[in-house]
PDB file of N, CA and C in Angstrom:
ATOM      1  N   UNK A   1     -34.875   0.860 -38.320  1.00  0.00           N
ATOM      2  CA  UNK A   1     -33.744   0.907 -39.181  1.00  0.00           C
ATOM      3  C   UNK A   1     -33.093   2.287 -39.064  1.00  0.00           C
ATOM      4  N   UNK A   2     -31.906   2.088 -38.959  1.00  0.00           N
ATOM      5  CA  UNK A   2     -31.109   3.077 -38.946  1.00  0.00           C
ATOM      6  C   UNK A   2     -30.645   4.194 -40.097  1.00  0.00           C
ATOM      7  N   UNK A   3     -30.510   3.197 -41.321  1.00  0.00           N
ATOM      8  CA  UNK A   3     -29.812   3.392 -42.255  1.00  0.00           C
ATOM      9  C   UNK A   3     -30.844   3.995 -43.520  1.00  0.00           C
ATOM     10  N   UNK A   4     -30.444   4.997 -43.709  1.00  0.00           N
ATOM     11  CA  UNK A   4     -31.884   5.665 -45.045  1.00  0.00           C
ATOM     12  C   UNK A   4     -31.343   5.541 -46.020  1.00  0.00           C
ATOM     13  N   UNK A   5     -30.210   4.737 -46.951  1.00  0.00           N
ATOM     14  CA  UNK A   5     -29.880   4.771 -48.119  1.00  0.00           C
ATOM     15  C   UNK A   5     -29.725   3.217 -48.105  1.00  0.00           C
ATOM     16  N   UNK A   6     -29.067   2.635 -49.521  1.00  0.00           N
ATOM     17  CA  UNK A   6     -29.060   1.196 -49.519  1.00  0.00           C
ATOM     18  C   UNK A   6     -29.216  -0.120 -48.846  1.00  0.00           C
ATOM     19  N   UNK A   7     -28.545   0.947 -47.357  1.00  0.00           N
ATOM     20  CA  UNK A   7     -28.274  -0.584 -46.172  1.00  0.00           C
ATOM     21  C   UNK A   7     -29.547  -0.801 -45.546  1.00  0.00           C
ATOM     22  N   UNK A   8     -30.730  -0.228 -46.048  1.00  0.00           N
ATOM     23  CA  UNK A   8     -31.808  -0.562 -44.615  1.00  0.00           C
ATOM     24  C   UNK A   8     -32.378  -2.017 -44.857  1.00  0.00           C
ATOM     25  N   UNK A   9     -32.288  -2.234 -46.113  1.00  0.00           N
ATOM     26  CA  UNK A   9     -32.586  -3.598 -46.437  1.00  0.00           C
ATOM     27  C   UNK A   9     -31.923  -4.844 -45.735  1.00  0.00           C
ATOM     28  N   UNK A  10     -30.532  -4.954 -46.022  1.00  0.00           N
ATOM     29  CA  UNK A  10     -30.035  -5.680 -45.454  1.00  0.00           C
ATOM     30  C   UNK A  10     -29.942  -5.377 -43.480  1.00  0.00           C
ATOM     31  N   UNK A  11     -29.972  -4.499 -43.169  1.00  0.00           N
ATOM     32  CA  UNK A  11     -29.695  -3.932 -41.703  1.00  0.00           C
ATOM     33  C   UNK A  11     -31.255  -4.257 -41.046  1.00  0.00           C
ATOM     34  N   UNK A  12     -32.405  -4.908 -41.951  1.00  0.00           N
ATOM     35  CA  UNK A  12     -33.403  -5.058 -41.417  1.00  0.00           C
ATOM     36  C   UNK A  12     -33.284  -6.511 -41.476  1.00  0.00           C
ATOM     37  N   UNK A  13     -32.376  -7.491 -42.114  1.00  0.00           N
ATOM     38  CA  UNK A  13     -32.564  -8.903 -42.477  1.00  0.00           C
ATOM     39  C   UNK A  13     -31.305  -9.205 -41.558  1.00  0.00           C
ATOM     40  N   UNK A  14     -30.159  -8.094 -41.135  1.00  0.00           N
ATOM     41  CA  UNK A  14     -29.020  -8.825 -40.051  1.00  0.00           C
ATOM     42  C   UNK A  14     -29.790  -8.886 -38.928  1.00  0.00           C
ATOM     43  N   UNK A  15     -30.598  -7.832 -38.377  1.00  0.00           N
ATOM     44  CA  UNK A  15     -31.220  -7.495 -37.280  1.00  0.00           C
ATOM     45  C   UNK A  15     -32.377  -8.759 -36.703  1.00  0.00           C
ATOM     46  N   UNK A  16     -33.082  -9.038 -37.900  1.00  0.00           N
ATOM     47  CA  UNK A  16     -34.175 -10.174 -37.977  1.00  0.00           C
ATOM     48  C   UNK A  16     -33.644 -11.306 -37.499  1.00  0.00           C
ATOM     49  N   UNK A  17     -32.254 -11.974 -38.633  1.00  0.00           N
ATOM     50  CA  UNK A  17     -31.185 -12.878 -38.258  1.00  0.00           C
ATOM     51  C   UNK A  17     -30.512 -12.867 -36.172  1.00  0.00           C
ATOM     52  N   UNK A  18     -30.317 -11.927 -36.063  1.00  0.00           N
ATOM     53  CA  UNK A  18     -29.841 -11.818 -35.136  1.00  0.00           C
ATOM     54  C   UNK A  18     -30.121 -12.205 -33.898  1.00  0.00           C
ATOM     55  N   UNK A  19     -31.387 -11.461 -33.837  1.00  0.00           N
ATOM     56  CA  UNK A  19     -33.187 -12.175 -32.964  1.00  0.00           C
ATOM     57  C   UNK A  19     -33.816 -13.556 -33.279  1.00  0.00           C
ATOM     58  N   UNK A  20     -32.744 -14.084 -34.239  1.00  0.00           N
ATOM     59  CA  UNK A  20     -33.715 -15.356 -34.743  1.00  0.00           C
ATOM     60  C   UNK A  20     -35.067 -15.581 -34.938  1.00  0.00           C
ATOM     61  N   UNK A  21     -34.997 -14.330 -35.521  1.00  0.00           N
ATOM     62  CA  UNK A  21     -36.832 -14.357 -36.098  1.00  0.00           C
ATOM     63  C   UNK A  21     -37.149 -15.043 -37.234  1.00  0.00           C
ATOM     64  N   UNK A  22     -38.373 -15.819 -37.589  1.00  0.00           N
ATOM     65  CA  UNK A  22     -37.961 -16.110 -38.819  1.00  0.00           C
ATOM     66  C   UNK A  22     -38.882 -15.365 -39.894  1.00  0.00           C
ATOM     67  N   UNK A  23     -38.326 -15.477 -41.433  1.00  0.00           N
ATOM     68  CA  UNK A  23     -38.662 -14.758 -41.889  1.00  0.00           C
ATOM     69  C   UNK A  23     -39.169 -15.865 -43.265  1.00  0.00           C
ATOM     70  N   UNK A  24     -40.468 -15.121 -44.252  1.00  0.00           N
ATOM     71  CA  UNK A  24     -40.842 -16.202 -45.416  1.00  0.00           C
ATOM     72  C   UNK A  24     -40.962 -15.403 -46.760  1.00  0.00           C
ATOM     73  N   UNK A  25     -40.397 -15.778 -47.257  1.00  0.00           N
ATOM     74  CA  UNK A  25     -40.074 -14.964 -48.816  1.00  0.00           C
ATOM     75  C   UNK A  25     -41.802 -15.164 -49.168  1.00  0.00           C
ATOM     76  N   UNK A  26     -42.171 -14.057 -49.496  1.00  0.00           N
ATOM     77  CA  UNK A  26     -43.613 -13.956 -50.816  1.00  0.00           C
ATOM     78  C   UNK A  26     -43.476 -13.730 -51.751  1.00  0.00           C
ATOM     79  N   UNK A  27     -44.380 -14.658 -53.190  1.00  0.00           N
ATOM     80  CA  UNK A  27     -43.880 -14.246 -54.151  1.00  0.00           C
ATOM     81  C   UNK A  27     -44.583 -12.763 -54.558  1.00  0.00           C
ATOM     82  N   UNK A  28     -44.607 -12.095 -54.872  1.00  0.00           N
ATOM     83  CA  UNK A  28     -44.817 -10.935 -55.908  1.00  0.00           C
ATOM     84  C   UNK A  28     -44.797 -11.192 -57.363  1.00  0.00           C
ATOM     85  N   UNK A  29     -45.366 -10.108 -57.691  1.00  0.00           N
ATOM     86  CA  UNK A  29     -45.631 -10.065 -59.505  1.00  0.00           C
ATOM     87  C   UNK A  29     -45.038  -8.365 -59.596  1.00  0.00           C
ATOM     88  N   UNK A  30     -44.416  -8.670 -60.219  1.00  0.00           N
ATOM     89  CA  UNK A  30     -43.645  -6.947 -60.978  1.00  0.00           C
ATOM     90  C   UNK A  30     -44.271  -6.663 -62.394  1.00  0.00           C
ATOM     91  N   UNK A  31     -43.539  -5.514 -62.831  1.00  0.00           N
ATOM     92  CA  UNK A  31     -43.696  -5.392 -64.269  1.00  0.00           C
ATOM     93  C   UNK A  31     -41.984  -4.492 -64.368  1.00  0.00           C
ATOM     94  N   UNK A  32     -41.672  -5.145 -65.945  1.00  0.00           N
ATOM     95  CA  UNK A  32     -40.468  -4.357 -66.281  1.00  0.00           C
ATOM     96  C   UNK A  32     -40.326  -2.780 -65.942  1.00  0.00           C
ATOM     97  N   UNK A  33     -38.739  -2.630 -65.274  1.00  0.00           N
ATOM     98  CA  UNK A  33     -38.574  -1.556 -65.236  1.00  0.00           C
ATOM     99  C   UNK A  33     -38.638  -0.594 -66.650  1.00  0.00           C
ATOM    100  N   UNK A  34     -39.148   0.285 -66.887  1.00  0.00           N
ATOM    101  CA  UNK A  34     -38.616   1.131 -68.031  1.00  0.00           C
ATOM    102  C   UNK A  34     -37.433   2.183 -68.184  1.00  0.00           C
ATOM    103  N   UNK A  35     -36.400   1.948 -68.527  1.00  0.00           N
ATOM    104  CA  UNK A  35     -35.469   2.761 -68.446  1.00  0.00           C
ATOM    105  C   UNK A  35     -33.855   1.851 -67.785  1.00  0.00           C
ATOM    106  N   UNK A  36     -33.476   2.600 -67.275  1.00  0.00           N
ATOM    107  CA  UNK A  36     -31.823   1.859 -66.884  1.00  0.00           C
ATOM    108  C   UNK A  36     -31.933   2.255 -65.453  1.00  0.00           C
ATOM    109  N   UNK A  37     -31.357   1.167 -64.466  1.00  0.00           N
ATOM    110  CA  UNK A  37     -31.485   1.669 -63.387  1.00  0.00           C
ATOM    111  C   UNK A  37     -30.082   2.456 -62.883  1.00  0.00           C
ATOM    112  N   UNK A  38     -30.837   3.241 -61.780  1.00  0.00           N
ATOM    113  CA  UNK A  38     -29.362   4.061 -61.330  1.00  0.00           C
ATOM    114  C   UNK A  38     -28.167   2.974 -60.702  1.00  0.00           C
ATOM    115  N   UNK A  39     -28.445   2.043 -60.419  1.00  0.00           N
ATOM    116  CA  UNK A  39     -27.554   1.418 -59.348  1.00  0.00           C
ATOM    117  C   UNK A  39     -26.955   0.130 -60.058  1.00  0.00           C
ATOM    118  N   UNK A  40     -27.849  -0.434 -60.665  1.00  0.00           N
ATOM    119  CA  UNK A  40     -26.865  -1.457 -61.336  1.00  0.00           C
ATOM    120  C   UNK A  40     -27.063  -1.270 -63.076  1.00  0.00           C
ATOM    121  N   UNK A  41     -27.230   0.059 -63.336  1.00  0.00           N
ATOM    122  CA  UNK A  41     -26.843  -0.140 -64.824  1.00  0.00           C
ATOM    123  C   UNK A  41     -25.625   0.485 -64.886  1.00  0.00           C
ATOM    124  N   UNK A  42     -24.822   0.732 -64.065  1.00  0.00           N
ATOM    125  CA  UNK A  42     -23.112   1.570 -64.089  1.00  0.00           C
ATOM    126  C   UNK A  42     -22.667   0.923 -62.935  1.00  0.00           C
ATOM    127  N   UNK A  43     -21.021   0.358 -63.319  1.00  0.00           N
ATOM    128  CA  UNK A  43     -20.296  -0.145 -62.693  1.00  0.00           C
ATOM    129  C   UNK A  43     -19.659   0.368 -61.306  1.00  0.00           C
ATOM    130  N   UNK A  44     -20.540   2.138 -61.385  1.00  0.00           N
ATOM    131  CA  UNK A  44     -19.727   3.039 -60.283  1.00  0.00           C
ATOM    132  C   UNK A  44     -20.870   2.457 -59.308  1.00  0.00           C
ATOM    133  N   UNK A  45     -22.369   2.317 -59.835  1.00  0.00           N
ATOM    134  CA  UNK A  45     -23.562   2.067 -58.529  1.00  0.00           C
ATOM    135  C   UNK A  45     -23.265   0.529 -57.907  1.00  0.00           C
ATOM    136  N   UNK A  46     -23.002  -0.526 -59.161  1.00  0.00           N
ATOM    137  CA  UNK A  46     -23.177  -1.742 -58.414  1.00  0.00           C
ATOM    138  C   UNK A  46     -22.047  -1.453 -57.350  1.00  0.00           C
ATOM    139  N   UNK A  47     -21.187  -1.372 -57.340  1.00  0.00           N
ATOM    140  CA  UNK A  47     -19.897  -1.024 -56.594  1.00  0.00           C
ATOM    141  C   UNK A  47     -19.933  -0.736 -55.341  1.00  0.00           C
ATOM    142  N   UNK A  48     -20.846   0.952 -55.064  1.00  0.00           N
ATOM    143  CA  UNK A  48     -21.428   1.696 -54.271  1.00  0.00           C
ATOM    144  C   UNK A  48     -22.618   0.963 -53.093  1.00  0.00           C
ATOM    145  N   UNK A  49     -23.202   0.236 -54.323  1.00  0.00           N
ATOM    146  CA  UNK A  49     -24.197  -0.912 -53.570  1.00  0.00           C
ATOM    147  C   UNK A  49     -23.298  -2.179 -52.819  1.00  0.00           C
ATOM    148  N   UNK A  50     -22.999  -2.402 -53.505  1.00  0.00           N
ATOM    149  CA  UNK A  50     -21.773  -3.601 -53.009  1.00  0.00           C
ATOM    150  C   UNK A  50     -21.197  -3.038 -51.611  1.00  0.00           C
ATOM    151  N   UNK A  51     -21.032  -1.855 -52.107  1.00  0.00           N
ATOM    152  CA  UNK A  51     -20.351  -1.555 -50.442  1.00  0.00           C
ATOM    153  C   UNK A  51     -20.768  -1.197 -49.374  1.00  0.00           C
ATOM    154  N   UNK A  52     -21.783  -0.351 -49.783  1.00  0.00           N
ATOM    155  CA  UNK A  52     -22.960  -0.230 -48.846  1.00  0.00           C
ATOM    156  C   UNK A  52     -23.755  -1.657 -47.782  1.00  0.00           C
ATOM    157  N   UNK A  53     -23.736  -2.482 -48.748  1.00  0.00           N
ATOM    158  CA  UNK A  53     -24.461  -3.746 -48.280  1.00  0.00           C
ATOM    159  C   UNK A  53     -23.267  -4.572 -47.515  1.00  0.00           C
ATOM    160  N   UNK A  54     -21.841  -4.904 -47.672  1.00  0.00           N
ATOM    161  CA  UNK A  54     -20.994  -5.280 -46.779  1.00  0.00           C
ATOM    162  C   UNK A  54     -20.736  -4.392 -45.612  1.00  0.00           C
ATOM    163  N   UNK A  55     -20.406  -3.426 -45.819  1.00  0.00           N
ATOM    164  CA  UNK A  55     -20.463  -2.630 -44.754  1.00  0.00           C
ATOM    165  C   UNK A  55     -21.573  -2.828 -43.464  1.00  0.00           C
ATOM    166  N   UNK A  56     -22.894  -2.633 -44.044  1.00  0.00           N
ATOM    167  CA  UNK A  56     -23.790  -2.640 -42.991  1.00  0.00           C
ATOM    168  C   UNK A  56     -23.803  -4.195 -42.505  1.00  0.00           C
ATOM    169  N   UNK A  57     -23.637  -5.349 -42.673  1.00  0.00           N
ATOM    170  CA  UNK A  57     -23.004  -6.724 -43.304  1.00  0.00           C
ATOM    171  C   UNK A  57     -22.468  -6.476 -41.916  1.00  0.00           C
ATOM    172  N   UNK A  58     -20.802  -6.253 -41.839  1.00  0.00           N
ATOM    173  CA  UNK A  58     -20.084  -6.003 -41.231  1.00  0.00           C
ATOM    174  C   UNK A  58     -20.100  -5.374 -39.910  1.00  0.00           C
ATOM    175  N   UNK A  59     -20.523  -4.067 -40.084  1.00  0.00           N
ATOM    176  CA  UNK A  59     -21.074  -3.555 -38.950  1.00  0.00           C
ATOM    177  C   UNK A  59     -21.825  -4.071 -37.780  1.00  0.00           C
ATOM    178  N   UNK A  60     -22.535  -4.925 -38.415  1.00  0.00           N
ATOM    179  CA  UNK A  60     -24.075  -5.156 -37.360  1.00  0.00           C
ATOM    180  C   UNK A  60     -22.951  -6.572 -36.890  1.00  0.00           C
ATOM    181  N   UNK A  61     -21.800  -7.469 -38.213  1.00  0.00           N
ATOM    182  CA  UNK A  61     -21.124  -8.746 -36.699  1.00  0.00           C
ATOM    183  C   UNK A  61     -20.279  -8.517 -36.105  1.00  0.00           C
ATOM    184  N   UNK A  62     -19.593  -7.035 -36.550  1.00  0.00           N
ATOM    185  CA  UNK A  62     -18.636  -6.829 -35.118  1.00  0.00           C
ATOM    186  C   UNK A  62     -19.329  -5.846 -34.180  1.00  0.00           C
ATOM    187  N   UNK A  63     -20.374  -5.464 -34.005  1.00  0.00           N
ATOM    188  CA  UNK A  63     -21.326  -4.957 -32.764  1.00  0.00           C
ATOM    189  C   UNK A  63     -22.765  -5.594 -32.912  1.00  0.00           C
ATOM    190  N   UNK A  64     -22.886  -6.543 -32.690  1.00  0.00           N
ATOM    191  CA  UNK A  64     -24.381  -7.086 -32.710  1.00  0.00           C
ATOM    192  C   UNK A  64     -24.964  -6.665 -31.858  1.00  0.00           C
ATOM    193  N   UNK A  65     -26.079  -6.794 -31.838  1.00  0.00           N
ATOM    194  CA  UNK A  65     -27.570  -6.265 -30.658  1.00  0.00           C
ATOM    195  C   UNK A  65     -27.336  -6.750 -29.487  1.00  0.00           C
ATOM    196  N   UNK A  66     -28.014  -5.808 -28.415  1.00  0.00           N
ATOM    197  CA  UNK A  66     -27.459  -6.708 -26.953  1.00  0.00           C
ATOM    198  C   UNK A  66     -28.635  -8.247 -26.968  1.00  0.00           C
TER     199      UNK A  66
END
């Protein structure tokens, strides 16, 4: 992965997609966050995230992998 802030997530699932690898959701067990998160408790992060994640989105289908 290229990307060290929001996009590595998705830039690891275009990349996967791309190779036609397949991939299998696991469930997990969490526990509540405590507190507010930075990214989607303000309208400036979801935003920031939002764009971050189209962007890299974007990026990887107008230059896909050889």
């Amino acid at each position: 992965m290229t990307d060290t802030t929001l996009g590595w997530t998705v830039e690891m699932q275009v990349k996967a997609a791309l190779l036609r690898l397949r991939a299998t959701e696991v469930p997990t067990r969490y526990r509540r966050r405590i507190g507010v998160s930075k990214i989607t408790g303000t309208v400036q992060g979801t935003i920031r995230a939002e764009y971050k994640i189209l962007f890299t989105i974007f990026k990887y289908a107008a230059h896909p992998l050889p």
